[in-house]
N, C-alpha and C. Protein backbone atom coordinates (compact mmCIF):
# COMPACT_ATOMS: atom_id res chain seq x y z
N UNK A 1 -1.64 -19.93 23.65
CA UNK A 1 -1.18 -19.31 22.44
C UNK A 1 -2.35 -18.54 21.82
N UNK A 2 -2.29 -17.32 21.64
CA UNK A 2 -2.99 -16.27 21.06
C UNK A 2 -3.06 -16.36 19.72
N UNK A 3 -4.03 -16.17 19.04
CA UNK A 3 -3.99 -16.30 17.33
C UNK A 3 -4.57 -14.52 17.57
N UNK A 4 -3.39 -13.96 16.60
CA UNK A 4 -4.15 -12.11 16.38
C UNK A 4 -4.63 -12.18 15.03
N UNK A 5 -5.60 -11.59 14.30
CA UNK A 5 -6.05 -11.22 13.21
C UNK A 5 -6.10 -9.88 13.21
N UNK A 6 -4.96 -9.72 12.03
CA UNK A 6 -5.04 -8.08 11.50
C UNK A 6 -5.94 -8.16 10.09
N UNK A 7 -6.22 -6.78 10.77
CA UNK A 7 -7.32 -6.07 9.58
C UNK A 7 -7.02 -4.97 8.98
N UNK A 8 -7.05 -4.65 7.94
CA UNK A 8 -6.35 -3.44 7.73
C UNK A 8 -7.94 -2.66 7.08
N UNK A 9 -7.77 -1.14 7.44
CA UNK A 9 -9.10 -0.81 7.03
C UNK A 9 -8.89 0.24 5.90
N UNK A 10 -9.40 0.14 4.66
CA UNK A 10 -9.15 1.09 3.94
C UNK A 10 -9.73 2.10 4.21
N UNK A 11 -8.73 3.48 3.35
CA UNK A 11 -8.70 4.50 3.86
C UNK A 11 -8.98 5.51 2.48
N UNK A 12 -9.68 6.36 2.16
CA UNK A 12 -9.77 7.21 0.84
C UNK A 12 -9.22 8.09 1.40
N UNK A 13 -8.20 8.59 0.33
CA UNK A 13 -7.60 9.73 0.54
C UNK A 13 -8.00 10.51 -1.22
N UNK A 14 -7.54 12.18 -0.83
CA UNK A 14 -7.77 12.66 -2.47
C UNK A 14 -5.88 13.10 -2.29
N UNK A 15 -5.62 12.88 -4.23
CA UNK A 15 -4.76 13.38 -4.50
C UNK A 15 -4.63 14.85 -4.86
N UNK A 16 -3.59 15.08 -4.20
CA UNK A 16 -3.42 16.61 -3.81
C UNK A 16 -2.27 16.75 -5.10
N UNK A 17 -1.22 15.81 -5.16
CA UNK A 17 -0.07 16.33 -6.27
C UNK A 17 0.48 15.13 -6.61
N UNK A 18 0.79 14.87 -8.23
CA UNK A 18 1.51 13.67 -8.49
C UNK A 18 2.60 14.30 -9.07
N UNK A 19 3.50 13.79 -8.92
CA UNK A 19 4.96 13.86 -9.55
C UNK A 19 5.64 12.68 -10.22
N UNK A 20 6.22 13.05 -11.59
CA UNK A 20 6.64 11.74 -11.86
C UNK A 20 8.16 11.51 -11.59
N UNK A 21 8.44 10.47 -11.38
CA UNK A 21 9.75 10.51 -10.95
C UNK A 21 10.32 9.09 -11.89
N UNK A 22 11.59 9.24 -13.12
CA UNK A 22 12.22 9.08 -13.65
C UNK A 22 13.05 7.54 -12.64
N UNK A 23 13.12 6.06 -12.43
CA UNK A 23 14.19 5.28 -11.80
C UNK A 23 14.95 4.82 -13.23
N UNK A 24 16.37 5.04 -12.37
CA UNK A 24 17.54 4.53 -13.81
C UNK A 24 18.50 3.84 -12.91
N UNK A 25 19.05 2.78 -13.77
CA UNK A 25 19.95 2.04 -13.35
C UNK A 25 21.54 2.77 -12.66
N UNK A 26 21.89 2.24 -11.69
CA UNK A 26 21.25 1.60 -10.82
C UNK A 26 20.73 2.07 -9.56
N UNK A 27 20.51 3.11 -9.03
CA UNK A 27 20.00 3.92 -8.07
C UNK A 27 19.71 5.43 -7.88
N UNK A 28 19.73 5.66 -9.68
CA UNK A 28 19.69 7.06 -9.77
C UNK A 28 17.97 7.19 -10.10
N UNK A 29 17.21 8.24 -9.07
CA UNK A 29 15.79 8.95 -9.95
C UNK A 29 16.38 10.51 -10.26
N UNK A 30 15.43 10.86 -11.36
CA UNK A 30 15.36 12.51 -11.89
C UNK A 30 13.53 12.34 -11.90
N UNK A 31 13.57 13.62 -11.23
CA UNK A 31 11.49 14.08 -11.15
C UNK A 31 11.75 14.68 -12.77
N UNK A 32 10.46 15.14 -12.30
CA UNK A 32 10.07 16.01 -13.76
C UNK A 32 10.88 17.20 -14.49
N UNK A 33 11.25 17.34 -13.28
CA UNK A 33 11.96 18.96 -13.31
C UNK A 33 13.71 18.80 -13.42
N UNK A 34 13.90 17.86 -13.51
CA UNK A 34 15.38 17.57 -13.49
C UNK A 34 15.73 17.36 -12.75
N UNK A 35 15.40 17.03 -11.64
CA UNK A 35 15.98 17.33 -9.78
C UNK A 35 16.92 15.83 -10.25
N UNK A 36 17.80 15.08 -9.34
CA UNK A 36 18.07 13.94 -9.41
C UNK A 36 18.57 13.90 -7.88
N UNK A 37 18.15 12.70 -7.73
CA UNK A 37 18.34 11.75 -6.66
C UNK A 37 18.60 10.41 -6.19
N UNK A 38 17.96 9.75 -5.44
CA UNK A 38 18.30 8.26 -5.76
C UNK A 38 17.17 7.73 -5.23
N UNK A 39 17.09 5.83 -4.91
CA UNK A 39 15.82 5.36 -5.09
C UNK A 39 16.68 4.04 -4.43
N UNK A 40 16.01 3.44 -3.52
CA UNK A 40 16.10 2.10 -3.35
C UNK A 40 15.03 1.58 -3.19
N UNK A 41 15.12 -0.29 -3.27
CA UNK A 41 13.98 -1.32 -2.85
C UNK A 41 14.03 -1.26 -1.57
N UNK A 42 12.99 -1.33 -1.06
CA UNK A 42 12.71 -1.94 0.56
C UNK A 42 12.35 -3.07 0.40
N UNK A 43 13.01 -4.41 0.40
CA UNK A 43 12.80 -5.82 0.01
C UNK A 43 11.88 -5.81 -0.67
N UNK A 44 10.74 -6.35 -0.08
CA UNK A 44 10.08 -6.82 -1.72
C UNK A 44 8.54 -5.79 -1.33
N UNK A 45 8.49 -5.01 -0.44
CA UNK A 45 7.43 -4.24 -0.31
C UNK A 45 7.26 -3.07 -0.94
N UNK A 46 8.23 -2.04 -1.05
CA UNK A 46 8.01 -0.87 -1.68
C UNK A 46 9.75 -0.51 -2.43
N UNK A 47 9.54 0.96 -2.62
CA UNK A 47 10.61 1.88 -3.17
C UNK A 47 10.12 3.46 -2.37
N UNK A 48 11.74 3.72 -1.79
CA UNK A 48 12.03 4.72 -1.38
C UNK A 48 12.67 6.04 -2.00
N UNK A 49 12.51 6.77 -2.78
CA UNK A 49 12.90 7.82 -3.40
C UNK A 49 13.27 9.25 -2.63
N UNK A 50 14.72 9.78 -2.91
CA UNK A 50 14.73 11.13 -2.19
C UNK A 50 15.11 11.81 -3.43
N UNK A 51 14.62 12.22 -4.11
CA UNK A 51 14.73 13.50 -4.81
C UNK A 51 14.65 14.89 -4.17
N UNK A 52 15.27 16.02 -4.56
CA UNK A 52 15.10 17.55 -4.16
C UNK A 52 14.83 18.00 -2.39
N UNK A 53 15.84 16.96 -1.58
CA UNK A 53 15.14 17.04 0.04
C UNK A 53 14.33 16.76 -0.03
N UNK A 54 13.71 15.90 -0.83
CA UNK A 54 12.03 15.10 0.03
C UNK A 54 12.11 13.54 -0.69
N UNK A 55 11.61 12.98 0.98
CA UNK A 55 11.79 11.66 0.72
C UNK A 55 10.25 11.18 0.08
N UNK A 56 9.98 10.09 -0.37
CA UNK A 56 8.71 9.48 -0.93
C UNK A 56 9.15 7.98 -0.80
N UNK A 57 7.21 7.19 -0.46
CA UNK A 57 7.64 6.09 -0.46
C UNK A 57 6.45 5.25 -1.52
N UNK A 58 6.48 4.43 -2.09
CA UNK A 58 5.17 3.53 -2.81
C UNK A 58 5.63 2.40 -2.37
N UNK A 59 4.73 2.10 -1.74
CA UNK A 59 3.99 0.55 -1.38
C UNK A 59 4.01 -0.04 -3.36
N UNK A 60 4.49 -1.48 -3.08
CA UNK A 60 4.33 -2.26 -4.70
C UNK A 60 3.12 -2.94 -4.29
N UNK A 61 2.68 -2.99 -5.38
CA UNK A 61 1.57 -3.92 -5.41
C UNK A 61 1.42 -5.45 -6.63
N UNK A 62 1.43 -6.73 -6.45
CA UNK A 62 1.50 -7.25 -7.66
C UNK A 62 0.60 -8.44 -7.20
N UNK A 63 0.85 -8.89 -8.25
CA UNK A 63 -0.74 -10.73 -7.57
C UNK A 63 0.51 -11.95 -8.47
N UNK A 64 0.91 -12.59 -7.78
CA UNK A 64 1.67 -13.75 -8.10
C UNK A 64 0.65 -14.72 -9.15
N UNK A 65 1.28 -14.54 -10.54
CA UNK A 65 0.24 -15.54 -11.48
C UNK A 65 1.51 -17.05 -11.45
N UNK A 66 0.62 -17.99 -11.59
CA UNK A 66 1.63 -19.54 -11.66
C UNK A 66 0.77 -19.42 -13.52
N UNK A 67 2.20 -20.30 -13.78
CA UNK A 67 1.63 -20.29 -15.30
C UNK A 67 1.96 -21.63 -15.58
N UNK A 68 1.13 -22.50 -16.24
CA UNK A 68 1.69 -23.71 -16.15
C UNK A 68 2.30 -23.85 -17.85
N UNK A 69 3.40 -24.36 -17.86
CA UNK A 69 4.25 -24.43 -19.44
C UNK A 69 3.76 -25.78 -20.24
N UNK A 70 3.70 -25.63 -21.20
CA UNK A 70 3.19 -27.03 -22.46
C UNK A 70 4.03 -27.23 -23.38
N UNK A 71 3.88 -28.33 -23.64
CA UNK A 71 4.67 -28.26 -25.04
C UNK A 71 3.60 -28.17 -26.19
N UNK A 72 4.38 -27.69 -27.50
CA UNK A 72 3.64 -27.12 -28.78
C UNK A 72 3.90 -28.02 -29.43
N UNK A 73 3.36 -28.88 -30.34
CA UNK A 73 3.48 -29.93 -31.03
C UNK A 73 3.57 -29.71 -32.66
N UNK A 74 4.33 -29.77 -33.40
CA UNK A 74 4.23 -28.95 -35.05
C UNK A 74 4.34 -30.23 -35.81
């Protein structure tokens, strides 16, 4: 049995163009410009957007906090 270790190597890229893109319940986006389109989850990794014939994708990013609950005593 093989054990693989992935590595992922970061990569700098420069931003060339941001666009903002508008998500509304429940699968509708509008960009900046009014375009409208739609938007789904890709389980729990990203969001897929096709506005104006072009698709886009963002990777989510989040850090799982545990919070531990107390009681308040008055």
């Amino acid at each position: 049995m093989h054990k693989h270790n992935l590595y992922v190597t970061p990569v700098t890229v420069s931003v060339v163009r941001k666009l903002r893109v508008n998500l509304k319940y429940p699968n509708v986006a509008v960009d900046e410009f009014g375009n409208r389109g739609h938007w789904t989850m890709i389980y729990n990794q990203g969001f897929e957007i096709t506005v104006n014939q072009r698709t886009f994708f963002a990777f989510s990013y989040f850090i799982e906090v545990t919070r531990t609950c107390c009681s308040i005593l008055t």
